[in-house]
C-alpha atoms as a PDB file:
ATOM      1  CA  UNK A   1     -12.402 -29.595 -15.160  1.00  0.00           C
ATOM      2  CA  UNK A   2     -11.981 -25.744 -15.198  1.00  0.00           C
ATOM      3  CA  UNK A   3     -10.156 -23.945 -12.588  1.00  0.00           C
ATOM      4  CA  UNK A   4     -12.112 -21.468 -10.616  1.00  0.00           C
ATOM      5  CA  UNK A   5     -11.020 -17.924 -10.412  1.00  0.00           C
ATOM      6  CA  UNK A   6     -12.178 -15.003  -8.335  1.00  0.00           C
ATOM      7  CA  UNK A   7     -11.529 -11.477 -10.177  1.00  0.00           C
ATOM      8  CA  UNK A   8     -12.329  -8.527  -7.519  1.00  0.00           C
ATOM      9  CA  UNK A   9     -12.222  -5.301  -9.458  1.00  0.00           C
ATOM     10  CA  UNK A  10     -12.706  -2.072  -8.352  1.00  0.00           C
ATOM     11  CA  UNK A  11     -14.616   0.072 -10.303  1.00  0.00           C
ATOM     12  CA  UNK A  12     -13.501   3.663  -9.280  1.00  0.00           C
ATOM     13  CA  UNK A  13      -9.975   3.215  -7.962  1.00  0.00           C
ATOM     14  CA  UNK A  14      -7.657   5.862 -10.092  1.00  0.00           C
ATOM     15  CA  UNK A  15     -10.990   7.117 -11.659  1.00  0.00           C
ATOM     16  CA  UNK A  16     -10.568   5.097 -15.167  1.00  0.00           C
ATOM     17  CA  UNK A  17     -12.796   3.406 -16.934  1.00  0.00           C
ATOM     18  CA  UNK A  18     -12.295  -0.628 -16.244  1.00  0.00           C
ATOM     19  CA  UNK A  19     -14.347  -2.021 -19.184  1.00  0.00           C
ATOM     20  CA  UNK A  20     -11.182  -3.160 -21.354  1.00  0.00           C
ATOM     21  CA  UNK A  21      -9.519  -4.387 -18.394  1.00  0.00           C
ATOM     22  CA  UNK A  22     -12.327  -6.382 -17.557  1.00  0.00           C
ATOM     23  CA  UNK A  23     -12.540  -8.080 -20.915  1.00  0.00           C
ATOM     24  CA  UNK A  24      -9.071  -8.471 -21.158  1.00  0.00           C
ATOM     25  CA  UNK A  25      -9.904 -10.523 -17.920  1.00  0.00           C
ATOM     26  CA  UNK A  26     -12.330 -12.500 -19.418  1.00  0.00           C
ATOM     27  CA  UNK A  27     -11.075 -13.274 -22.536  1.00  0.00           C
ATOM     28  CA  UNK A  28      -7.490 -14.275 -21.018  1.00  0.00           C
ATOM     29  CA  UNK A  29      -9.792 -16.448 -18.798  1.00  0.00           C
ATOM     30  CA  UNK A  30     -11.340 -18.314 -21.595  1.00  0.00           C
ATOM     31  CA  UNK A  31      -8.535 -18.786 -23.633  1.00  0.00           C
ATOM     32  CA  UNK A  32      -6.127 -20.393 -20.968  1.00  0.00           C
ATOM     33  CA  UNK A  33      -9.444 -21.907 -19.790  1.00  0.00           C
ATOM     34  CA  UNK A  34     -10.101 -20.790 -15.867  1.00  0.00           C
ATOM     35  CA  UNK A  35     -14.126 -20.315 -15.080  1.00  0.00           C
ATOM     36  CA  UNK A  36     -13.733 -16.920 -14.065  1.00  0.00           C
ATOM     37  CA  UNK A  37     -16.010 -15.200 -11.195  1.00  0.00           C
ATOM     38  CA  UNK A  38     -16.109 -11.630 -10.831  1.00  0.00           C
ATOM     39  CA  UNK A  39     -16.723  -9.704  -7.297  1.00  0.00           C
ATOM     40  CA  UNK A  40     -17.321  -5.666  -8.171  1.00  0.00           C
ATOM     41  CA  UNK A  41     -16.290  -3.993  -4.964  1.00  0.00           C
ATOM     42  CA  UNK A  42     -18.959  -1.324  -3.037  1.00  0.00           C
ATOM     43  CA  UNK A  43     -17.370  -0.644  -0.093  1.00  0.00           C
ATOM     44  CA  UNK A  44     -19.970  -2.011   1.669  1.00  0.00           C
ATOM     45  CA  UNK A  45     -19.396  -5.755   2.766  1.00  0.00           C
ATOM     46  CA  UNK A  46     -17.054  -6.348   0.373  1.00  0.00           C
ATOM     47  CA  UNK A  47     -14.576  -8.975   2.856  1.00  0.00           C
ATOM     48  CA  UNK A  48     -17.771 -11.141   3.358  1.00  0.00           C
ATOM     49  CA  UNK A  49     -18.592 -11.195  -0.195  1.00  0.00           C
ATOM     50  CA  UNK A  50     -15.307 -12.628  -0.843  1.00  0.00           C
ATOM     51  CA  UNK A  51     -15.389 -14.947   1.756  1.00  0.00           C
ATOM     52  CA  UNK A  52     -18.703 -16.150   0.321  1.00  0.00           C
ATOM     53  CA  UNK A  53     -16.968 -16.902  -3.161  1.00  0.00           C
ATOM     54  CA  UNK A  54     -13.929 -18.390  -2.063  1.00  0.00           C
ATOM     55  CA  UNK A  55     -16.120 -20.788   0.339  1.00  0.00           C
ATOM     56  CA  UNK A  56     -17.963 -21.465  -2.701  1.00  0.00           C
ATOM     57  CA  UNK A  57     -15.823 -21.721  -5.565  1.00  0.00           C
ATOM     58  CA  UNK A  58     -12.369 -22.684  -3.742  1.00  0.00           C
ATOM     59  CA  UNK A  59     -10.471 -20.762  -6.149  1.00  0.00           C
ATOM     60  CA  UNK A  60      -7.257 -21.284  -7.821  1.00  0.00           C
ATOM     61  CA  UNK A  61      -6.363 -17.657  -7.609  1.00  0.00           C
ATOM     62  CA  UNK A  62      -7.640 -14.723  -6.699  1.00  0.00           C
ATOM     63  CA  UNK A  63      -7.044 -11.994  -9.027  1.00  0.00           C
ATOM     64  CA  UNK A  64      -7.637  -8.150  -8.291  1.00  0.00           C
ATOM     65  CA  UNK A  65      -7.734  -4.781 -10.199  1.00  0.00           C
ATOM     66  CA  UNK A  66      -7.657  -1.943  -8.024  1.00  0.00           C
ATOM     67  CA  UNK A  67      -4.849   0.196  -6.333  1.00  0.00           C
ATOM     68  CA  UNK A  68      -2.977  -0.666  -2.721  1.00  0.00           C
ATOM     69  CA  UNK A  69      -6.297  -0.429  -0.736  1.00  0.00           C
ATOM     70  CA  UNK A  70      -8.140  -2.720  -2.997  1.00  0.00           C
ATOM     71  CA  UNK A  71      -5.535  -5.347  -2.120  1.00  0.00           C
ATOM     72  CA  UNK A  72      -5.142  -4.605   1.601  1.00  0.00           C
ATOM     73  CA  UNK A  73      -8.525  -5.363   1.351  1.00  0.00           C
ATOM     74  CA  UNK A  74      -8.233  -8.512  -0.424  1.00  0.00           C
ATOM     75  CA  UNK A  75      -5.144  -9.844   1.524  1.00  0.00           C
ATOM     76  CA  UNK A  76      -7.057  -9.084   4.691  1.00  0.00           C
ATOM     77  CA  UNK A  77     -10.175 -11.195   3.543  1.00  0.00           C
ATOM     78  CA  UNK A  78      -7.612 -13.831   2.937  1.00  0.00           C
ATOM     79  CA  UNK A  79      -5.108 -13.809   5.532  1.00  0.00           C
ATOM     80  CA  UNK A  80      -6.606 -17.468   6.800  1.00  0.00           C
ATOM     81  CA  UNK A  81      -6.659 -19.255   3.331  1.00  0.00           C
ATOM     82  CA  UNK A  82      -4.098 -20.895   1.222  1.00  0.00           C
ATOM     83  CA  UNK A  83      -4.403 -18.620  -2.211  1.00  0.00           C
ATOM     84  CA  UNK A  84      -2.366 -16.868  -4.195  1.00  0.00           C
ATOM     85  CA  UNK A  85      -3.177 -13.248  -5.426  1.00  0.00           C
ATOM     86  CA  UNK A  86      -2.559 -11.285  -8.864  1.00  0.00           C
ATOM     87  CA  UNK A  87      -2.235  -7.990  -8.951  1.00  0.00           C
ATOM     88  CA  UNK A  88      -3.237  -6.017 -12.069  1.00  0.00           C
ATOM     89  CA  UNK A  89      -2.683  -2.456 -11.566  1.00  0.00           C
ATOM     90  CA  UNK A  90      -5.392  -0.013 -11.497  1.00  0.00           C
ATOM     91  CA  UNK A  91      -5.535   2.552  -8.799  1.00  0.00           C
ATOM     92  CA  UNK A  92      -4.593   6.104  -8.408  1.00  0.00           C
ATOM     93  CA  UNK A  93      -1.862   4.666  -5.700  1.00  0.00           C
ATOM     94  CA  UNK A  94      -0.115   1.760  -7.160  1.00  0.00           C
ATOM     95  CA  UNK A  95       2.846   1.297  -4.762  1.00  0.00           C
ATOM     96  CA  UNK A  96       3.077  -2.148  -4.307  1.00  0.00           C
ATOM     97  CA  UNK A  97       2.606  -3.051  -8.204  1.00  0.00           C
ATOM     98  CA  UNK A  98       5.552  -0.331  -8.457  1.00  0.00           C
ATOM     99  CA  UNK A  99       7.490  -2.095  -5.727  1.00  0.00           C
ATOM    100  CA  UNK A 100       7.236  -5.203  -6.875  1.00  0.00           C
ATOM    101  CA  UNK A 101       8.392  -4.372 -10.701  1.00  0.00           C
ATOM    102  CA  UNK A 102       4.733  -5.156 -11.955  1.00  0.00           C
ATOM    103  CA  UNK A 103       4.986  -4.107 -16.159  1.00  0.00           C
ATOM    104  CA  UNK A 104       3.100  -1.152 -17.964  1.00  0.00           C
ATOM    105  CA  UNK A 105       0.705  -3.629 -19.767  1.00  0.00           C
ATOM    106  CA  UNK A 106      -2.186  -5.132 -18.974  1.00  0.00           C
ATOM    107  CA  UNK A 107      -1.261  -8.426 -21.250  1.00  0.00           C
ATOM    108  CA  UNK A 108       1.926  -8.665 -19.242  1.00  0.00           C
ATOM    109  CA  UNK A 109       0.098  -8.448 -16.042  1.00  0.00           C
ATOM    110  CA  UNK A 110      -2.397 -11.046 -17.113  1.00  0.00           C
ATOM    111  CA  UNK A 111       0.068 -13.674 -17.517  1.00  0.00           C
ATOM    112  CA  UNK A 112       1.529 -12.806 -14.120  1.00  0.00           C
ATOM    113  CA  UNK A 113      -1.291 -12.237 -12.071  1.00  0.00           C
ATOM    114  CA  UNK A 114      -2.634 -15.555 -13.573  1.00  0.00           C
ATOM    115  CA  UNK A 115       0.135 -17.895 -14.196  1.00  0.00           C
ATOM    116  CA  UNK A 116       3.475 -17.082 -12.396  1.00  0.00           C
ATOM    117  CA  UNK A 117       5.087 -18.228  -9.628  1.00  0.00           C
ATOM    118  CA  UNK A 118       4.847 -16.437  -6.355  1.00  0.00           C
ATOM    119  CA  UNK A 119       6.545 -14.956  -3.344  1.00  0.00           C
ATOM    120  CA  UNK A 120       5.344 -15.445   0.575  1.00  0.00           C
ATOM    121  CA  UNK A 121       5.017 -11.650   1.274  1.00  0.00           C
ATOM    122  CA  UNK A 122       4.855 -10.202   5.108  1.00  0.00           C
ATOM    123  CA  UNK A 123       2.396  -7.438   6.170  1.00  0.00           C
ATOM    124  CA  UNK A 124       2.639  -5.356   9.024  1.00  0.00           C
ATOM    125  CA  UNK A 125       0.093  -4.736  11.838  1.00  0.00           C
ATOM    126  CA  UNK A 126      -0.133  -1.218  13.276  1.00  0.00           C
ATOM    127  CA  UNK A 127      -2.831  -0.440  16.070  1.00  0.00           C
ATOM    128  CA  UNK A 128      -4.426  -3.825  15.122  1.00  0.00           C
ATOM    129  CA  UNK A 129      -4.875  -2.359  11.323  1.00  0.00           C
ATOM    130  CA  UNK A 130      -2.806  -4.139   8.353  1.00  0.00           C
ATOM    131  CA  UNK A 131      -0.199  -2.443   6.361  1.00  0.00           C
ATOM    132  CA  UNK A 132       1.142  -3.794   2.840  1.00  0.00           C
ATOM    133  CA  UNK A 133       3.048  -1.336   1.825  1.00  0.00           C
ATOM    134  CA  UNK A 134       3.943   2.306   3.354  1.00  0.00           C
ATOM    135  CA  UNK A 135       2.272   3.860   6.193  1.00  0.00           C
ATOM    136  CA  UNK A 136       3.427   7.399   7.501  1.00  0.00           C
ATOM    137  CA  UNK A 137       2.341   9.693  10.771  1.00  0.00           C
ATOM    138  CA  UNK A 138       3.289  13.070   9.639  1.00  0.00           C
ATOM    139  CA  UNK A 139       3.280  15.479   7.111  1.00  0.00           C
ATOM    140  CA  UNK A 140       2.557  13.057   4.347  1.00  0.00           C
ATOM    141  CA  UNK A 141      -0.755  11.834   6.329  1.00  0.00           C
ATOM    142  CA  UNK A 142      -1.469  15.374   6.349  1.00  0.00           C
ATOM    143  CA  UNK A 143      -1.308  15.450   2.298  1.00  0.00           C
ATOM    144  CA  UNK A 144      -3.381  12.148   2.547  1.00  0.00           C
ATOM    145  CA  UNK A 145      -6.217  13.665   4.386  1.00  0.00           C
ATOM    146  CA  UNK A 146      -6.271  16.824   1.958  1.00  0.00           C
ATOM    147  CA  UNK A 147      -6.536  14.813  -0.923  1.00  0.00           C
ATOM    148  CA  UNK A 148      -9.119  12.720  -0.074  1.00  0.00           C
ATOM    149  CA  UNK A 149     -11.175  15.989   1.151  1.00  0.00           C
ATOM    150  CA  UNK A 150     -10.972  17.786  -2.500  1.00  0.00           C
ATOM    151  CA  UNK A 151     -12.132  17.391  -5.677  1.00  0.00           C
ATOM    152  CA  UNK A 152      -9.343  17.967  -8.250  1.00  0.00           C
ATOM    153  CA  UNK A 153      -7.518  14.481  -9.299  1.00  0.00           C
ATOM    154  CA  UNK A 154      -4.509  13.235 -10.266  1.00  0.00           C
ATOM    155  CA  UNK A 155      -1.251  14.327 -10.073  1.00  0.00           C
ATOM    156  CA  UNK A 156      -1.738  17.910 -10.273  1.00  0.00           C
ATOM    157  CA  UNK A 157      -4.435  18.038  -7.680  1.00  0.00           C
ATOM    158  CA  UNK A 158      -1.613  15.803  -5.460  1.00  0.00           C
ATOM    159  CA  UNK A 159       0.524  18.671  -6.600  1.00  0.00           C
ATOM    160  CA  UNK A 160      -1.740  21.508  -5.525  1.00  0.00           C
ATOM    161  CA  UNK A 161      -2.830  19.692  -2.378  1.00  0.00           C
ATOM    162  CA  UNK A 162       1.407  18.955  -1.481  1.00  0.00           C
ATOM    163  CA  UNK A 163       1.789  22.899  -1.521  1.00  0.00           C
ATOM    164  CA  UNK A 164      -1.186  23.902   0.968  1.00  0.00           C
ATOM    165  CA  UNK A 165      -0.263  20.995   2.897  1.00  0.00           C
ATOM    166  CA  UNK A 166       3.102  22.286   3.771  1.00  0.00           C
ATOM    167  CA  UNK A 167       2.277  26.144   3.844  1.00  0.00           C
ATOM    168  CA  UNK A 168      -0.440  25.015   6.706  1.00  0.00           C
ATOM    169  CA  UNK A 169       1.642  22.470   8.373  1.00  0.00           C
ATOM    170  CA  UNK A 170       1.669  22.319  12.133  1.00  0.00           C
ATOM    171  CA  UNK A 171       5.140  22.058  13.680  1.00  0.00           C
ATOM    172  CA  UNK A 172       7.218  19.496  13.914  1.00  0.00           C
ATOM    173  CA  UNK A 173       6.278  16.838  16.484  1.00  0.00           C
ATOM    174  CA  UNK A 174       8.356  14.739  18.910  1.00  0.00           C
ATOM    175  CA  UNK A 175       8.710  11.600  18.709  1.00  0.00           C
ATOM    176  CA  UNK A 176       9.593   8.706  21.273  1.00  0.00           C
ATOM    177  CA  UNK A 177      10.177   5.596  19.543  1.00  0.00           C
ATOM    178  CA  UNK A 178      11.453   1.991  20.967  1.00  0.00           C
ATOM    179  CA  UNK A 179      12.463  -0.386  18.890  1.00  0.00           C
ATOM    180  CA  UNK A 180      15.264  -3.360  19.183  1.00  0.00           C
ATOM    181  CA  UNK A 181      15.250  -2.754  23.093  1.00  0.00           C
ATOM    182  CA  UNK A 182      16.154   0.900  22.326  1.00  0.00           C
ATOM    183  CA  UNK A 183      14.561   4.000  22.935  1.00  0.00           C
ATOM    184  CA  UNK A 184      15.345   7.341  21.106  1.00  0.00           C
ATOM    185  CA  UNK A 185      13.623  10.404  20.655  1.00  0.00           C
ATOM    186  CA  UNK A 186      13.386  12.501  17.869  1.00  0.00           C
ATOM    187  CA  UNK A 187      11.992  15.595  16.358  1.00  0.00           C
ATOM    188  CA  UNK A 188      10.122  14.887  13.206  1.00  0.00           C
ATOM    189  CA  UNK A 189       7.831  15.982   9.998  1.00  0.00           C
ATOM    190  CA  UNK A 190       7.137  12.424   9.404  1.00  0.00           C
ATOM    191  CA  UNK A 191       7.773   8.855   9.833  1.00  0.00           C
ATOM    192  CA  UNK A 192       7.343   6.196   7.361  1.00  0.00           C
ATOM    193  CA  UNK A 193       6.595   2.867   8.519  1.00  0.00           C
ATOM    194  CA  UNK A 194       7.883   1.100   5.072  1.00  0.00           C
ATOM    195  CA  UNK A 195       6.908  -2.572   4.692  1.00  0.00           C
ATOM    196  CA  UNK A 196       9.085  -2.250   0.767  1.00  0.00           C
ATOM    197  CA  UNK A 197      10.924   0.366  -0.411  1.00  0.00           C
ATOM    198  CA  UNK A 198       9.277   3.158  -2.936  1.00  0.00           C
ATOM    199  CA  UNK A 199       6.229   5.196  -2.789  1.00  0.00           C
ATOM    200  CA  UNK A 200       3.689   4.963  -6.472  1.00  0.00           C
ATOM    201  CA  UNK A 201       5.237   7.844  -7.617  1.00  0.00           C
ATOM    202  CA  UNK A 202       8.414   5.447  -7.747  1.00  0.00           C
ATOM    203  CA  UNK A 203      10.550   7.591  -5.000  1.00  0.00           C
ATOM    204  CA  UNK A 204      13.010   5.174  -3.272  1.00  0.00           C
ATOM    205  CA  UNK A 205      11.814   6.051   0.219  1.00  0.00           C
ATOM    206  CA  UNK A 206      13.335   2.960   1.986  1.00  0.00           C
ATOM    207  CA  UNK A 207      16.568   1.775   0.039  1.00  0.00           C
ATOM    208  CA  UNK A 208      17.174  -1.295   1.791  1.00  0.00           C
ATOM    209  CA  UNK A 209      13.441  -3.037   2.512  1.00  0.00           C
ATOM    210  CA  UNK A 210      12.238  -6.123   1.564  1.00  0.00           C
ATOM    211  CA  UNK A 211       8.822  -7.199   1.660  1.00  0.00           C
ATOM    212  CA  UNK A 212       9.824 -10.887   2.730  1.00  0.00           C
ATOM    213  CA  UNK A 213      12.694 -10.268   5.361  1.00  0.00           C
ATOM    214  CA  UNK A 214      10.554 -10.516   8.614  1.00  0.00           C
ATOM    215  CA  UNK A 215      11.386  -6.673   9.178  1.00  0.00           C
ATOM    216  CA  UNK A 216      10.051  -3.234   8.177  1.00  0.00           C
ATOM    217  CA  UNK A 217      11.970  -0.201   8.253  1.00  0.00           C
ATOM    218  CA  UNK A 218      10.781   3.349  10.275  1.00  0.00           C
ATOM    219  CA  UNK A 219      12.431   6.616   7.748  1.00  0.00           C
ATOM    220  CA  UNK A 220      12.273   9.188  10.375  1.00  0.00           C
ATOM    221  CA  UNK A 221      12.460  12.694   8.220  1.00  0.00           C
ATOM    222  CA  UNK A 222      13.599  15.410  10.726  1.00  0.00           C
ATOM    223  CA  UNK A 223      12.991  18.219   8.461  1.00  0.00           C
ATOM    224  CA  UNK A 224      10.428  18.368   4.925  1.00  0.00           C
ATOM    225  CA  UNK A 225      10.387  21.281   2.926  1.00  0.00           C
ATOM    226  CA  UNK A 226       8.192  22.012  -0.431  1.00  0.00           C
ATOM    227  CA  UNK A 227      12.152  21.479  -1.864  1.00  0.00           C
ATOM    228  CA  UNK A 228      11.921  17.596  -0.779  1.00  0.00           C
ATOM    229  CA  UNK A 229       8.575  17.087  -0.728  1.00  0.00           C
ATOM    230  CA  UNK A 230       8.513  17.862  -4.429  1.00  0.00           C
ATOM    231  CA  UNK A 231      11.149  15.562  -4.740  1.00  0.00           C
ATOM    232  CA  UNK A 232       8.772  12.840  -2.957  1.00  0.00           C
ATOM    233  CA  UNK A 233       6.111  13.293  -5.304  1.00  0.00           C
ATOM    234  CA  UNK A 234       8.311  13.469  -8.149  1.00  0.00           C
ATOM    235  CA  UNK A 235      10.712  10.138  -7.792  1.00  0.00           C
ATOM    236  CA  UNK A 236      14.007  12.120  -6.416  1.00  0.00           C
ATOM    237  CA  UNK A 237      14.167  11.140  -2.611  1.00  0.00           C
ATOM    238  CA  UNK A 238      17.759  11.897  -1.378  1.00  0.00           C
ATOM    239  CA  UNK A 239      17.829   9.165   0.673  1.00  0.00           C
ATOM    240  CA  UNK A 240      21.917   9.855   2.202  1.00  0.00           C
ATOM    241  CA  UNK A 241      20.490  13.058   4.124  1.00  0.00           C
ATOM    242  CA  UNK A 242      21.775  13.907   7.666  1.00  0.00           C
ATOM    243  CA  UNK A 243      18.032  14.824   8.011  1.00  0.00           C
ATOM    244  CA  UNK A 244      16.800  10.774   7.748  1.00  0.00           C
ATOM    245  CA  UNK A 245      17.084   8.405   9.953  1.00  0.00           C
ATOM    246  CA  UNK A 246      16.282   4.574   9.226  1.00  0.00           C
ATOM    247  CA  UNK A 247      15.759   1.880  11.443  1.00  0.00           C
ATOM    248  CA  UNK A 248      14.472  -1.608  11.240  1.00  0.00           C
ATOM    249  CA  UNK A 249      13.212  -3.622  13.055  1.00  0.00           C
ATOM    250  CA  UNK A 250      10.573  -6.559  13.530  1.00  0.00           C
ATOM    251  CA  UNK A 251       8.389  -4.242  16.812  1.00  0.00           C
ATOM    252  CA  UNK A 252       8.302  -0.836  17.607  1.00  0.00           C
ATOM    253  CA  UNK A 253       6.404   1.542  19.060  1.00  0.00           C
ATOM    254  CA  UNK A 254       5.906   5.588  18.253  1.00  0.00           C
ATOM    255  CA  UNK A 255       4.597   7.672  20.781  1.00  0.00           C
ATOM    256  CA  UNK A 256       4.133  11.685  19.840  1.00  0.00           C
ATOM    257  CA  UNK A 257       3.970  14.392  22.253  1.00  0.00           C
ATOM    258  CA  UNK A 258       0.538  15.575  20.134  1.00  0.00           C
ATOM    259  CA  UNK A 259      -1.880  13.502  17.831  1.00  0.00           C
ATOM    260  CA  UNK A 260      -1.002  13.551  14.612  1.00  0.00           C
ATOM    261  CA  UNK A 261      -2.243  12.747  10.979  1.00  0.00           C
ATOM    262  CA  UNK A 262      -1.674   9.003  10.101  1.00  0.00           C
ATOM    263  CA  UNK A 263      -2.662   7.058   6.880  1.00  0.00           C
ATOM    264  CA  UNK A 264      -2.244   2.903   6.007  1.00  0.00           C
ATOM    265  CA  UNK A 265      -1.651   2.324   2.052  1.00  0.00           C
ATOM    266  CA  UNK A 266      -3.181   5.713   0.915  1.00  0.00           C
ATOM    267  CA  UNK A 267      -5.717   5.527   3.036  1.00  0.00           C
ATOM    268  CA  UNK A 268      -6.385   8.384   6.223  1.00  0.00           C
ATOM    269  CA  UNK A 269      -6.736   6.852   9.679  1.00  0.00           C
ATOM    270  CA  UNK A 270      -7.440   9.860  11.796  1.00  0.00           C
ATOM    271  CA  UNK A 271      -5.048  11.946  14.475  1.00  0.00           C
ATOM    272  CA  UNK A 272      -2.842   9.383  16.542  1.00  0.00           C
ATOM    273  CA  UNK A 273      -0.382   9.612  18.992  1.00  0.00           C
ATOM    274  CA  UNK A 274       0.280   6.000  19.930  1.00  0.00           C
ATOM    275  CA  UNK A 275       1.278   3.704  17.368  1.00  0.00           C
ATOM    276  CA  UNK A 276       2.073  -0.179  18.162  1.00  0.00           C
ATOM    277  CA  UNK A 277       3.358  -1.620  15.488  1.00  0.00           C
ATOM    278  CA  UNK A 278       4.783  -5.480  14.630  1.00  0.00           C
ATOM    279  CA  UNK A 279       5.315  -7.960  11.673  1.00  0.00           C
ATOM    280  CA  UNK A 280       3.285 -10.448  10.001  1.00  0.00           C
ATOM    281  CA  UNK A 281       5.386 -12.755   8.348  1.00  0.00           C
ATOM    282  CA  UNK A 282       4.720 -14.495   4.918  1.00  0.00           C
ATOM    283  CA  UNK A 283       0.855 -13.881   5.306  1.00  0.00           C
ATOM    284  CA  UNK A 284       0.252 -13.519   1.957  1.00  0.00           C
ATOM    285  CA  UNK A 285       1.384 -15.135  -1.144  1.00  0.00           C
ATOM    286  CA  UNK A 286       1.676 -12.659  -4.436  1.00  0.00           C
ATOM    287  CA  UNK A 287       2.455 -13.476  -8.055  1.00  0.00           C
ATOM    288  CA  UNK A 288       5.363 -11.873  -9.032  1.00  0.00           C
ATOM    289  CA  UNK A 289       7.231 -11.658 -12.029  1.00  0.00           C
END
């Protein structure tokens, strides 16, 4: 009897055509013989949709295409079933599929995503949201929001967006954070809230997280010029600065003395200045290689 499995693709995450992925997909399906059922995501419903097939087709895996929110969004859907998830990368932001060593090639990723072993990965719940990956309040947020506002893609239009972002920053905010019965205060551009250790662009942002250690780091950067930020964006994070602080932890909370930008996994979450923030341990299980 075939194995069922459920293959949620996005169609427009990192604005590339997914028809040779997709038949990659299916063909690696039939050969290694699965019965392969595919969920295009709208935006619109998408969690109950999946719910719907794995309550139907009890799935030996559930496979997805798509960048970080894709699988947020997947994971999510998830988080009360037994299933392991594939990742094949395909999204403009493809941190965790960077973090996790994913390869360059989709047939490499096939085998993976389809047949490999797995590891039980945490997640981290901030303001009652999930994170998988890297979360920031800050200047970086701020670049988030830009982004998703304008219409030129890519790196350069990251690039272009990076620059206005910092020439129109607002000024550095305050922030009072507890965490391991301790509470500190600093001044900040931004604070990442790092669930693994490098951004998509491959910048080591975090040098010391895991993904499975019941902990996630906050990187508190005190100052950010277009200097480092460039080197954010372009893999070079000097992560021995006097200027970054790094604490982990399994609970914390941030409070700012103004509401600032905030984004989840490349996503914008609106102006906060109260974030509660804990770990989810092992609630997901992802095929690594």
């Amino acid at each position: 009897m075939k194995k069922n499995i459920i293959f949620v693709v996005n169609p427009i995450s990192g604005d590339r055509d997914k028809s040779d992925l997709i038949d990659a997909v299916h063909e690696f399906s039939i050969t290694h013989n699965f019965n392969l059922v595919v969920h295009e995501t709208t935006g619109e419903q998408d969690i109950k949709a999946i719910h719907r097939l794995y309550d139907e087709f009890d799935p030996e895996r559930i496979i997805v295409a798509g960048g970080d929110g894709t699988i947020k969004m997947v994971a999510e859907a998830m988080e009360q079933h037994d299933v392991v998830i594939g990742i094949l990368p395909a999204g403009s932001a493809n941190g965790l599929s960077v973090d996790l060593n994913l390869p360059g090639t989709i047939e490499e990723n096939l085998k993976i995503a389809f047949l490999n072993s797995y590891i039980e990965m945490d997640m981290i719940c901030i303001n009652g949201k999930k994170s998988i990956h890297l979360s920031d309040i800050g200047i970086n947020a701020d670049l988030v929001k830009n982004y998703e506002e304008s219409d030129l893609r890519g790196f350069w239009g990251y690039a272009l967006q990076a620059y206005t972002t910092l020439v129109d920053s607002n000024e550095p905010f305050v922030a009072t954070i507890t965490a391991n019965k301790e509470t500190i205060q600093h001044t900040a551009r931004m604070i990442v809230i790092a669930n693994s250790q490098k951004y998509g662009t491959g910048v080591t942002i975090n040098p010391n997280g895991a993904v499975n250690d019941g902990k996630f780091e906050l990187v508190i950067l005190k100052s950010l010029d277009l200097l480092l930020l460039g080197k954010i964006i372009t893999g070079n994070m000097p992560i021995d600065s006097d200027d970054i602080v790094i604490i982990s932890t399994d609970k914390a909370t941030i409070e700012t003395n103004y509401a600032v930008n905030f984004q989840i996994d490349g996503e914008y979450c609106g102006a906060q200045n109260l974030l509660e923030i804990h770990i989810l341990h092992k609630q997901m299980k992802i095929a690594v290689p």
